[in-house]
N, C-alpha and C. Protein backbone atom coordinates (compact mmCIF):
# COMPACT_ATOMS: atom_id res chain seq x y z
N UNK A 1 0.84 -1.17 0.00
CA UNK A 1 0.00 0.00 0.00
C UNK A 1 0.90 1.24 0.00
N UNK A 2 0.43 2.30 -0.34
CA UNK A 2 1.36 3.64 -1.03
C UNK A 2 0.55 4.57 -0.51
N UNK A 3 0.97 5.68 0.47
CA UNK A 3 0.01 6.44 0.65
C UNK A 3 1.05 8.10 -0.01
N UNK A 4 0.05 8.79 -0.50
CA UNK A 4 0.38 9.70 -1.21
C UNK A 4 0.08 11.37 -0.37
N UNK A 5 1.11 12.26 0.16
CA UNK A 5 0.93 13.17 0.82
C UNK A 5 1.24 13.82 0.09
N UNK A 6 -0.20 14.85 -0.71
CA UNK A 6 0.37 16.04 -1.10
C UNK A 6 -0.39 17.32 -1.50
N UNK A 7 0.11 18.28 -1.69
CA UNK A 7 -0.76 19.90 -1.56
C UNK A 7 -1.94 20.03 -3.42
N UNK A 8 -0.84 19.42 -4.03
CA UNK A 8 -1.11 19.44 -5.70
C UNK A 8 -2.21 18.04 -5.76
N UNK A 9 -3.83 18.33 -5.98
CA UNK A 9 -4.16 17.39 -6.17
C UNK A 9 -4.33 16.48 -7.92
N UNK A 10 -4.01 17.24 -8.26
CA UNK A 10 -3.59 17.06 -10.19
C UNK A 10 -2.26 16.05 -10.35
N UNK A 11 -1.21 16.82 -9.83
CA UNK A 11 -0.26 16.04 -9.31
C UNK A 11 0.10 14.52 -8.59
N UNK A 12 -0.73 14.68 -7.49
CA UNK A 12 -0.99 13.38 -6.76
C UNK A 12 -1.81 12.61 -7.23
N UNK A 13 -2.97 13.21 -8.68
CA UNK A 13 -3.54 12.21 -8.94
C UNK A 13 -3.26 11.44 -10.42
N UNK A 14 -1.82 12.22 -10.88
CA UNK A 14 -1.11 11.77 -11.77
C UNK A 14 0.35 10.65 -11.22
N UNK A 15 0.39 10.63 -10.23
CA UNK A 15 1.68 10.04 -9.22
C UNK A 15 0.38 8.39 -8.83
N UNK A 16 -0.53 8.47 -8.47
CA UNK A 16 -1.34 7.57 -7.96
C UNK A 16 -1.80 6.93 -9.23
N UNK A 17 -1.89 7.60 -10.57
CA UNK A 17 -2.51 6.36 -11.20
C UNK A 17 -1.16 5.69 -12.05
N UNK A 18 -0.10 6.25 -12.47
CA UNK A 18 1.31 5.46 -12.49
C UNK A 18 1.37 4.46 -11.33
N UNK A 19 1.38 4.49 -9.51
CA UNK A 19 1.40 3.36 -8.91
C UNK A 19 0.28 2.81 -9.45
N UNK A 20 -0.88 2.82 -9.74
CA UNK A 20 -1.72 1.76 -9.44
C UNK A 20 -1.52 0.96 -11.19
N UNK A 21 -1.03 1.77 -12.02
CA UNK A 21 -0.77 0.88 -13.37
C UNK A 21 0.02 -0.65 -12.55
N UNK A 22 0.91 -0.30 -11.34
CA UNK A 22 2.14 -1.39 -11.00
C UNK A 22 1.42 -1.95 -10.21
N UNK A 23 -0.22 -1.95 -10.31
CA UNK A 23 -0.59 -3.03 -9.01
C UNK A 23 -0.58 -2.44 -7.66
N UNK A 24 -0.57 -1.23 -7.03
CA UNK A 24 -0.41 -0.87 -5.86
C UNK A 24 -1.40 -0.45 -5.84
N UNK A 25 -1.85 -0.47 -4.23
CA UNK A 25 -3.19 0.08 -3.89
C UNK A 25 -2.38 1.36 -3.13
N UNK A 26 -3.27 2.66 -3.61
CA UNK A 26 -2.58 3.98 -3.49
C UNK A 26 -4.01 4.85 -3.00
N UNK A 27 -3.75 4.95 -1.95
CA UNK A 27 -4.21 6.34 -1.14
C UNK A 27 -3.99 7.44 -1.05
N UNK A 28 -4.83 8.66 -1.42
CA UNK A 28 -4.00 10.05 -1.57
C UNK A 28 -4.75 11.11 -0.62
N UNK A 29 -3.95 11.68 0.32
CA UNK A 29 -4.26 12.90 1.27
C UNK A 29 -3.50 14.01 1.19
N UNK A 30 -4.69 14.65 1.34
CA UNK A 30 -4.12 16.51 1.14
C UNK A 30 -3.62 17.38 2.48
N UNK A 31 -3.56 16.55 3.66
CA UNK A 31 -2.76 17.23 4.84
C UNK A 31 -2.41 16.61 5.64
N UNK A 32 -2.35 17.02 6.95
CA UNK A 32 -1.40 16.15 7.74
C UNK A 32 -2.38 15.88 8.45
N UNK A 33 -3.87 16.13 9.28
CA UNK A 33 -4.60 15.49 9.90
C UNK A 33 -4.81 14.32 9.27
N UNK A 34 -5.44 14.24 8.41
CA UNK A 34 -5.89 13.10 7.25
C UNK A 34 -4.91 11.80 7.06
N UNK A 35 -3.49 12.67 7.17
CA UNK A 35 -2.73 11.88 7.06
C UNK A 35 -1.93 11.11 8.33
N UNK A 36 -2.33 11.61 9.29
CA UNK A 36 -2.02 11.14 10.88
C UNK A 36 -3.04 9.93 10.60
N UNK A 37 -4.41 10.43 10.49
CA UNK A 37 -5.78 9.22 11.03
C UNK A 37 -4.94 8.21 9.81
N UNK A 38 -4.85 8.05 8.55
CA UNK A 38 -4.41 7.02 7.97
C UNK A 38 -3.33 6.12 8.52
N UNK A 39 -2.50 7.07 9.32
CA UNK A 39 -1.22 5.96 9.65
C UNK A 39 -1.49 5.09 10.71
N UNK A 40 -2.89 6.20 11.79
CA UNK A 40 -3.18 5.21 13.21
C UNK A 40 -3.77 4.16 12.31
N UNK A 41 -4.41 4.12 11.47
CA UNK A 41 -5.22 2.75 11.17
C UNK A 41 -4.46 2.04 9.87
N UNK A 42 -3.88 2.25 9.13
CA UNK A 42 -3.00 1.30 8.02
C UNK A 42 -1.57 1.59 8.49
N UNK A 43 -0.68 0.58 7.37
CA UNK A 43 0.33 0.48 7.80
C UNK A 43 0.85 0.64 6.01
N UNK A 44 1.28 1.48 5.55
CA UNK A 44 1.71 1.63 4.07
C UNK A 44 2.90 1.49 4.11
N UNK A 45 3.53 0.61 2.68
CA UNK A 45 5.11 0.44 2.63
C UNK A 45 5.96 1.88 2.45
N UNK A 46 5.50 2.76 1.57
CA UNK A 46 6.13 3.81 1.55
C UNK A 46 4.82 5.05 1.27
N UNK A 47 5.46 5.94 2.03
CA UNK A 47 4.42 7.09 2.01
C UNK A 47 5.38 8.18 0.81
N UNK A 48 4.90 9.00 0.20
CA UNK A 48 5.30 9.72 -1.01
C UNK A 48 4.71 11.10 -0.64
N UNK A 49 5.43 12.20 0.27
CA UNK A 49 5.49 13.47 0.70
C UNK A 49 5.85 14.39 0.36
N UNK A 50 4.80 15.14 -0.23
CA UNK A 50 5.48 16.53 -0.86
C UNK A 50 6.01 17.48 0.67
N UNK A 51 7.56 18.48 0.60
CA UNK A 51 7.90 18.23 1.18
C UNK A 51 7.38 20.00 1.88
N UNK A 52 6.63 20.51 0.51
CA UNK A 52 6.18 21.88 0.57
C UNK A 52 4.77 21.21 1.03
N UNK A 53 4.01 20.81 1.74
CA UNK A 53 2.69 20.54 2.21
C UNK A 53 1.90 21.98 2.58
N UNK A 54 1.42 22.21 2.13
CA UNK A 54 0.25 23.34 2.50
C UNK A 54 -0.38 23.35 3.88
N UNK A 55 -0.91 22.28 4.13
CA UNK A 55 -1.87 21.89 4.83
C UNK A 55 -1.59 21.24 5.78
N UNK A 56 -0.26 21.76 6.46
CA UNK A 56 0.56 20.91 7.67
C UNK A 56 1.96 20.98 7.38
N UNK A 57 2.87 20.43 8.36
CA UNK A 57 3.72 20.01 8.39
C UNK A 57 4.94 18.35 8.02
N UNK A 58 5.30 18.72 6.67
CA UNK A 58 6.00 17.14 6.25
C UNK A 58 6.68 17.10 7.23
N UNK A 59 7.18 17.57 7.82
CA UNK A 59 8.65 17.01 8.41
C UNK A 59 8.09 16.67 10.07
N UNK A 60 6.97 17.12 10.36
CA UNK A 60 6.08 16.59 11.54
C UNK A 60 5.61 15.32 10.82
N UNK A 61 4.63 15.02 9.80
CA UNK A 61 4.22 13.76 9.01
C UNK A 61 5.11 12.70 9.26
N UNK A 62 6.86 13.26 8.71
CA UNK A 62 7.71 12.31 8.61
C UNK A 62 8.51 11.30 10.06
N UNK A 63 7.91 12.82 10.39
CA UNK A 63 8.70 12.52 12.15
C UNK A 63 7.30 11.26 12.75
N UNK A 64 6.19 11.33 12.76
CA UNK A 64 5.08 10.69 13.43
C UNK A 64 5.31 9.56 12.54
N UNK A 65 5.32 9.75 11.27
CA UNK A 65 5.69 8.18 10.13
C UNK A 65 6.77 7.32 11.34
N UNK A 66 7.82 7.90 11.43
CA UNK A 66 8.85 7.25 11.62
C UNK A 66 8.90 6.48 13.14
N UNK A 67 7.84 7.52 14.08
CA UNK A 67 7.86 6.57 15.22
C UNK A 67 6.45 5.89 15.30
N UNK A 68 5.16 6.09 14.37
CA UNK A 68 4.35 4.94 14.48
C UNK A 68 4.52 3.82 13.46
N UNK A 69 5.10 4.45 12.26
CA UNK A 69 5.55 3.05 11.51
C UNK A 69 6.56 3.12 11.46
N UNK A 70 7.33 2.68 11.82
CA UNK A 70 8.72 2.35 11.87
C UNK A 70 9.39 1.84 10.46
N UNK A 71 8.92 1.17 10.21
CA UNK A 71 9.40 0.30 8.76
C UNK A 71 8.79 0.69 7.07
N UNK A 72 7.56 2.08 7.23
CA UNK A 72 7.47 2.50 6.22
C UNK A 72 8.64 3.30 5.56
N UNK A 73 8.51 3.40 4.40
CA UNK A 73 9.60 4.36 3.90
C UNK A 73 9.24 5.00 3.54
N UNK A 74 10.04 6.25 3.55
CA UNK A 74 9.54 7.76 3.03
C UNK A 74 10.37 8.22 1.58
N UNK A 75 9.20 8.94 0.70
CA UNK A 75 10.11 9.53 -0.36
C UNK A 75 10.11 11.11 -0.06
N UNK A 76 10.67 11.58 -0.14
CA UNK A 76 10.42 13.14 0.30
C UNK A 76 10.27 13.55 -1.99
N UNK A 77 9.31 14.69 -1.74
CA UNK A 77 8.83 15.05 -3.36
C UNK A 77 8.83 16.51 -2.93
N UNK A 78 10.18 17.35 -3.67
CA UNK A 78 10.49 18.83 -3.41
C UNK A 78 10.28 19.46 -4.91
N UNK A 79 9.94 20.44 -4.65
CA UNK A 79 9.66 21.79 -5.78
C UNK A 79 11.06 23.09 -5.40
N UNK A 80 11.80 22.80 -4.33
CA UNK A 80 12.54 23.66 -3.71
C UNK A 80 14.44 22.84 -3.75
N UNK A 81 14.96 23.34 -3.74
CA UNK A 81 16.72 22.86 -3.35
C UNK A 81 17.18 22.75 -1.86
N UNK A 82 16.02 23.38 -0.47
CA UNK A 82 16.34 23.40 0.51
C UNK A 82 17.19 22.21 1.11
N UNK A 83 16.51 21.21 0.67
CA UNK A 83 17.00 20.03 0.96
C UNK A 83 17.88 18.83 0.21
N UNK A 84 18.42 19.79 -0.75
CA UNK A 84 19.21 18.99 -1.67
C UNK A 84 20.78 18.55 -1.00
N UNK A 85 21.11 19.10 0.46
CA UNK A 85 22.09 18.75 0.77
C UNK A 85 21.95 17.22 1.67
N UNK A 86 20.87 16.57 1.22
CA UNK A 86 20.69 15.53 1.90
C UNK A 86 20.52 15.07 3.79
N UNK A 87 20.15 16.26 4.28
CA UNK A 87 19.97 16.12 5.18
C UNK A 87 18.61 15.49 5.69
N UNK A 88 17.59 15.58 5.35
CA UNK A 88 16.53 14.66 5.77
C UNK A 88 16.44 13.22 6.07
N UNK A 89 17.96 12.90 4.77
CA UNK A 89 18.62 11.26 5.77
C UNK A 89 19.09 11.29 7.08
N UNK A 90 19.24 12.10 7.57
CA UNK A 90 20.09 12.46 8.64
C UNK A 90 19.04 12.37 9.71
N UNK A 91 17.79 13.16 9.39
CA UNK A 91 17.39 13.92 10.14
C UNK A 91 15.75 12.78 10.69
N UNK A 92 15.06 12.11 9.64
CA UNK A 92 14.23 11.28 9.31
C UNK A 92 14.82 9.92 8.86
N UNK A 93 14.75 8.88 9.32
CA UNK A 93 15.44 7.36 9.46
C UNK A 93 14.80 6.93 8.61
N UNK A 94 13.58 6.99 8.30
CA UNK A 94 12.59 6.33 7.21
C UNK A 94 12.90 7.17 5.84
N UNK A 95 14.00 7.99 5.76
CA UNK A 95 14.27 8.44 4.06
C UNK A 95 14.56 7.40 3.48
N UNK A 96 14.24 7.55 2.38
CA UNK A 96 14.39 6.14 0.88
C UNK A 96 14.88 7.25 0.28
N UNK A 97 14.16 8.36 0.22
CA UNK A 97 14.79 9.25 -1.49
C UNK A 97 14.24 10.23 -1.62
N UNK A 98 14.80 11.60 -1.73
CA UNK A 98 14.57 13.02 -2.22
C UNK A 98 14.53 13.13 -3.69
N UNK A 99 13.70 13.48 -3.68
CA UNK A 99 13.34 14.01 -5.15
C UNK A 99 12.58 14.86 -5.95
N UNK A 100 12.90 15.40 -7.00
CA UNK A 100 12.30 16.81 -7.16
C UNK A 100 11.00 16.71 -7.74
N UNK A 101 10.11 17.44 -7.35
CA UNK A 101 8.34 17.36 -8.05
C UNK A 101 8.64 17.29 -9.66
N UNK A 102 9.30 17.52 -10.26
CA UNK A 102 9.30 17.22 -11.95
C UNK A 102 9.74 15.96 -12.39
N UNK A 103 9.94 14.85 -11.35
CA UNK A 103 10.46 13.93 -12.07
C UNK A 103 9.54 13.21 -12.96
N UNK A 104 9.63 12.40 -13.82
CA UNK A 104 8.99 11.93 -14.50
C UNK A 104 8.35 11.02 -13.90
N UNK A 105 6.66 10.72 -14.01
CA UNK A 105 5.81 9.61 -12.92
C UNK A 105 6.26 8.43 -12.85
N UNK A 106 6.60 8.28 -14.44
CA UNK A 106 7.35 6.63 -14.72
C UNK A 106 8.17 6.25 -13.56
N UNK A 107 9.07 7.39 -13.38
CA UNK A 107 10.49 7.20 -12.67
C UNK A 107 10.09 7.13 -11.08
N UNK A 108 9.13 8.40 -10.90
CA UNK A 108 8.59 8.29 -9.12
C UNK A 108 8.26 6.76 -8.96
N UNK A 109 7.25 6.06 -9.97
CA UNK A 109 6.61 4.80 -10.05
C UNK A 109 7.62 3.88 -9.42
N UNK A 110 8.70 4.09 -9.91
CA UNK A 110 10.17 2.48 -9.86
C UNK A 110 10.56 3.40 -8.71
N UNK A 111 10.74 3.97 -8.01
CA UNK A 111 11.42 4.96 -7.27
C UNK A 111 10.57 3.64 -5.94
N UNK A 112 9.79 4.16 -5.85
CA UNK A 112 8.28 3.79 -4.71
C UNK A 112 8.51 2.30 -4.66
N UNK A 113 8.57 1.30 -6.02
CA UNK A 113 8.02 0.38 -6.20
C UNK A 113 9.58 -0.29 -5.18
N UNK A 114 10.82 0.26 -5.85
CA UNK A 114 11.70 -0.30 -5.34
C UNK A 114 11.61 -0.18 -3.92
N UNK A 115 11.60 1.03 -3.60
CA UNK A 115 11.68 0.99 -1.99
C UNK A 115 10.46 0.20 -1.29
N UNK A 116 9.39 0.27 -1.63
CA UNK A 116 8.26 -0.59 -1.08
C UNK A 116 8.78 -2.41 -0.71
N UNK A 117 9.15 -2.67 -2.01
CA UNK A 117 10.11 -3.85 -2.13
C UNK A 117 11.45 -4.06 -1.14
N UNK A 118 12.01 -2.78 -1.14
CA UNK A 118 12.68 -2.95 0.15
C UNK A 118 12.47 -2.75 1.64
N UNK A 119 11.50 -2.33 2.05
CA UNK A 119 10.96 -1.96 3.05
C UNK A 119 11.03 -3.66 4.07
């Protein structure tokens, strides 16, 4: 399962139907309440976080990801360079992978699929 955190719902609903071409069942929320109640009750292999969230705090999301699911993985999805010095590995234990909102869906798709697989 893939849960999808993000502000762009055009976006997230172009990112969600690339996973579900691969067979994944993909959930998509637009903030961080929404996205708290999903984690108390499922357990998703990797969550996919835009890292500019509107509607809350990612790096609170990532932080609550990391101590109620422990074993999900996180992709962080930036529009910004703030974090291009790789610190969110540092900072969040559940990083899999930074990456910039333009990547190509194909590529987010294998991005997710791999880490889900590794999870």
């Amino acid at each position: 399962m893939i849960l999808i955190v993000g502000s762009n719902p055009d976006l997230s609903s172009i990112w969600a139907s690339h996973l579900e071409r691969q067979q994944h069942d993909v959930h998509v929320v637009t903030n961080q309440k929404d996205c708290v109640d999903f984690l108390c009750e499922f357990e998703p292999e990797v969550v996919v976080l835009d890292v500019m969230l509107q509607d809350g705090s990612a790096i609170a999301i990532a932080d609550f990801t990391s101590y109620r699911r422990p074993e999900t993985r996180i992709v962080f999805v930036t529009r910004s360079t703030f974090f291009a010095d790789g610190s969110l590995f540092q900072h969040i234990p559940n990083t899999a992978a930074i990456i910039p909102e333009r990547t190509n869906p194909n590529d987010l798709a294998e991005i997710v699929a791999y880490h889900g697989r590794a999870s």
